[in-house]
C-alpha atoms as a PDB file:
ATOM      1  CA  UNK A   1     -66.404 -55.077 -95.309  1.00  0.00           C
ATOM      2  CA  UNK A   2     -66.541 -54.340 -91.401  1.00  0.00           C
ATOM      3  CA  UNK A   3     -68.807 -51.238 -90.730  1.00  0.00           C
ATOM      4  CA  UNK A   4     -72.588 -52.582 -90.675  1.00  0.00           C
ATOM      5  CA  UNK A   5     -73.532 -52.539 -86.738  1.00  0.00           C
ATOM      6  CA  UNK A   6     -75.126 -56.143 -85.934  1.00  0.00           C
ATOM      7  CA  UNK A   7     -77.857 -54.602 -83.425  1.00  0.00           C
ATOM      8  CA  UNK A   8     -79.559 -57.227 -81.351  1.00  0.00           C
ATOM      9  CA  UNK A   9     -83.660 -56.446 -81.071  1.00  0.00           C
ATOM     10  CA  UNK A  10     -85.001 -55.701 -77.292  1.00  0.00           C
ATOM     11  CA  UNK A  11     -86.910 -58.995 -78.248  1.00  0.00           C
ATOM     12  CA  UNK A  12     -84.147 -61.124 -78.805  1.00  0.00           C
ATOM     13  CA  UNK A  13     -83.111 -59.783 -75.291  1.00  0.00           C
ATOM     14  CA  UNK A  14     -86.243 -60.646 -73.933  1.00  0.00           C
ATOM     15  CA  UNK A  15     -85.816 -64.364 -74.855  1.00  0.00           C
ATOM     16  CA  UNK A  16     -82.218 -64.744 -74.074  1.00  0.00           C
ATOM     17  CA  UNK A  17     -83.430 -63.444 -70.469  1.00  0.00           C
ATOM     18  CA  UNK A  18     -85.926 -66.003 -70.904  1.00  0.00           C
ATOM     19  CA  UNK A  19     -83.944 -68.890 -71.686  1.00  0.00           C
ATOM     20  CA  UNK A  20     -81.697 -67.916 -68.962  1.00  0.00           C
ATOM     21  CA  UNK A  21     -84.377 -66.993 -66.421  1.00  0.00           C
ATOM     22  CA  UNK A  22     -83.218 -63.790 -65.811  1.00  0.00           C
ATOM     23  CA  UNK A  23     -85.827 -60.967 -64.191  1.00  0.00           C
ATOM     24  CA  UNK A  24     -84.435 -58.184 -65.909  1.00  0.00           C
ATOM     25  CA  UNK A  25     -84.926 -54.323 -65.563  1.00  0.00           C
ATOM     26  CA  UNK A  26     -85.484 -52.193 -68.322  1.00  0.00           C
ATOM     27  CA  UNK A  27     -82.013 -50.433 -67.772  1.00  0.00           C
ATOM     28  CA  UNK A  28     -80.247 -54.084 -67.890  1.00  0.00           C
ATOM     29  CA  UNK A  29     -82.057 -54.657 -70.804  1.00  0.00           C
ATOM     30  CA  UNK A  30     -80.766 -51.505 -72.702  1.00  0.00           C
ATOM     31  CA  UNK A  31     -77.585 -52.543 -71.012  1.00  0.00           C
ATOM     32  CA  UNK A  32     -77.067 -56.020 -72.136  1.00  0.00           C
ATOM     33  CA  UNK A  33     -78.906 -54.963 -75.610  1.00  0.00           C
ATOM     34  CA  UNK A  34     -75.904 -52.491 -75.961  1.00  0.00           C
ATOM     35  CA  UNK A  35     -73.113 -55.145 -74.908  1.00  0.00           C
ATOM     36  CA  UNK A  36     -74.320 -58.406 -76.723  1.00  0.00           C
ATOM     37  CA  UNK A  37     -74.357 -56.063 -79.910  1.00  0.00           C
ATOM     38  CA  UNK A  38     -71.030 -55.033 -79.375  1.00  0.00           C
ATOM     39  CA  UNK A  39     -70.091 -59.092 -78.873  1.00  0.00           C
ATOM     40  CA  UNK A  40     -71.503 -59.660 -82.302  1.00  0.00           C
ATOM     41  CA  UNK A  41     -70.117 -57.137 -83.883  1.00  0.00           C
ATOM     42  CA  UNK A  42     -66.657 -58.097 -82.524  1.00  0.00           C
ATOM     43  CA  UNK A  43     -67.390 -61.549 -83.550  1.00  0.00           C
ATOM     44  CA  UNK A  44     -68.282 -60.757 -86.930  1.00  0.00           C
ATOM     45  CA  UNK A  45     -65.036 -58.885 -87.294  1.00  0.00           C
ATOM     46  CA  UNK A  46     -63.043 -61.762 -86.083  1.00  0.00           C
ATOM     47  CA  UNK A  47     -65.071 -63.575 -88.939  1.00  0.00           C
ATOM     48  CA  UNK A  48     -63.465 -61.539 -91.592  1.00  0.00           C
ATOM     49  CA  UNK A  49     -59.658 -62.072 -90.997  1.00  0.00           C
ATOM     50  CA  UNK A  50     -58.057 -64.592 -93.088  1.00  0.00           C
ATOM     51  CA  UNK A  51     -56.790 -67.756 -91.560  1.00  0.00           C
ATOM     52  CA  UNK A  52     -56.256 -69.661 -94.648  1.00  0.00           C
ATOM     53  CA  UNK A  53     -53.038 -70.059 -94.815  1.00  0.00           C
ATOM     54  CA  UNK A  54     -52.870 -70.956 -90.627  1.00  0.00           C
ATOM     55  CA  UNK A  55     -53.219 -74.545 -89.989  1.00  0.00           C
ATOM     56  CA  UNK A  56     -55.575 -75.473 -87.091  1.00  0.00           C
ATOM     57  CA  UNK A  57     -54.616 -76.227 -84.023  1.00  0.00           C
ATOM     58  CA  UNK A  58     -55.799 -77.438 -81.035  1.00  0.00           C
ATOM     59  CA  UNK A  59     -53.773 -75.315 -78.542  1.00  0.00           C
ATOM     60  CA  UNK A  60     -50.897 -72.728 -79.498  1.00  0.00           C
ATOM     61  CA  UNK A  61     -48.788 -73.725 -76.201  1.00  0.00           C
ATOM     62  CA  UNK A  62     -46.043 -76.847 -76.764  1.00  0.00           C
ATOM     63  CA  UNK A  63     -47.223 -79.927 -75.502  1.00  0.00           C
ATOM     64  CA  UNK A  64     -45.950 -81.359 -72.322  1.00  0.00           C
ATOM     65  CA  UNK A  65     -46.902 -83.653 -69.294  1.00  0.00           C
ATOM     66  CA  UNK A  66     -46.840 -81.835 -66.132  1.00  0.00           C
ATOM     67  CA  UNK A  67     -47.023 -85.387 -64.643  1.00  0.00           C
ATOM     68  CA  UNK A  68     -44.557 -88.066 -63.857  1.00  0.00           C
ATOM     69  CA  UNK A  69     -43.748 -91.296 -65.431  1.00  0.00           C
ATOM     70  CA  UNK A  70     -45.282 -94.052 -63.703  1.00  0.00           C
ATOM     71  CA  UNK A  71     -42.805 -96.472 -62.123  1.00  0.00           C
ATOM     72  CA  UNK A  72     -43.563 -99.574 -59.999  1.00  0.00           C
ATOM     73  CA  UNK A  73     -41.927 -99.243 -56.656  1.00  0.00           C
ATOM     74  CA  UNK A  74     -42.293-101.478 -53.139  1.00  0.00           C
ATOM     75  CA  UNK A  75     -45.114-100.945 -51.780  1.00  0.00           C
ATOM     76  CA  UNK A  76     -45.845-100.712 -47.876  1.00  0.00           C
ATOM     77  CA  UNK A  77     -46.493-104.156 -46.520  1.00  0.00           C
ATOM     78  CA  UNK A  78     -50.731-104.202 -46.330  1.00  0.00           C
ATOM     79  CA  UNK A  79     -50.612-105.654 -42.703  1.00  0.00           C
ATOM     80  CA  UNK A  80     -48.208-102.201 -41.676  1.00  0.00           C
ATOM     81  CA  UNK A  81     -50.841-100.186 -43.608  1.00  0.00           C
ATOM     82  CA  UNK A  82     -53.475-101.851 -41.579  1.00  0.00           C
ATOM     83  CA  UNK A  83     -52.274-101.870 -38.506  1.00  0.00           C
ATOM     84  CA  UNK A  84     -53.544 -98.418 -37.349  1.00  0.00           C
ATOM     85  CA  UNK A  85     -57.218 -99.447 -39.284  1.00  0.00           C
ATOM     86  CA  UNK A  86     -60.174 -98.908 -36.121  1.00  0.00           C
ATOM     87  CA  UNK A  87     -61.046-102.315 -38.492  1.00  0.00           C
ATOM     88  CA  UNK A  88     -60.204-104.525 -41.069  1.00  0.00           C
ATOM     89  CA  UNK A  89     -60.840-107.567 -43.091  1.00  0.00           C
ATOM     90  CA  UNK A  90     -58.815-109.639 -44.961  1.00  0.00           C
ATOM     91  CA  UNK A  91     -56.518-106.907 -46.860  1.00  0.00           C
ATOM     92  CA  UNK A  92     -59.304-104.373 -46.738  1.00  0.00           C
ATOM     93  CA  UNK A  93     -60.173-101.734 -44.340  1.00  0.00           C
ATOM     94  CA  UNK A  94     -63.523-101.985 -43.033  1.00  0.00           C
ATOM     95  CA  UNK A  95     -66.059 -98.818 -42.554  1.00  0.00           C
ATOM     96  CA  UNK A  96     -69.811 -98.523 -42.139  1.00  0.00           C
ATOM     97  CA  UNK A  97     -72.145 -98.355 -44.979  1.00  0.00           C
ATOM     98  CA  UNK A  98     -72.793 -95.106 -46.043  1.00  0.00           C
ATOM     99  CA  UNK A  99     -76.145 -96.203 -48.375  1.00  0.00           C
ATOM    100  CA  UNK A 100     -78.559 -98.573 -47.214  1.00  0.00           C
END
């Protein structure tokens, strides 16, 4: 079942370094060769347990808000909020454009 080693090829390397735009040495290339293997292999292991009878899920922790309720309450008065504005208009505060 689980004992073929999924080697990746110094090529496929190459063009994942590629892709990425990674300048790579020759020993991070024997490196990485060595440790994307090793994340196939694992993945290809993972491949062969049976989940049939586990229904899927979309997260394993009980849901709950962190957050609370939302509840209309008095507001400050808008003329105390603006008080302290360097300038205002109407019910707004008033700054300088930031775009042209």
């Amino acid at each position: 079942m689980y004992n073929q080693r999924m080697a990746i090829t110094r090529e496929e390397v190459d063009h994942i370094a590629e892709l990425a735009k990674l300048s790579l040495t020759e020993i991070e290339k024997a490196r990485f060769q060595e440790q994307l293997s090793d994340i196939l292999d694992y993945a290809r292991k993972l491949q062969t347990i049976d989940t049939e009878a586990i229904p899927p899920t979309a997260t394993v922790l009980p849901l709950s808000s962190v957050l609370r309720d939302d509840v209309v309450k008095p507001s400050i008065p808008t003329r105390i909020l603006l008080a302290n504005a360097p300038k205002a208009t109407g019910d707004s505060f008033e700054v300088q454009s930031v775009l042209d």
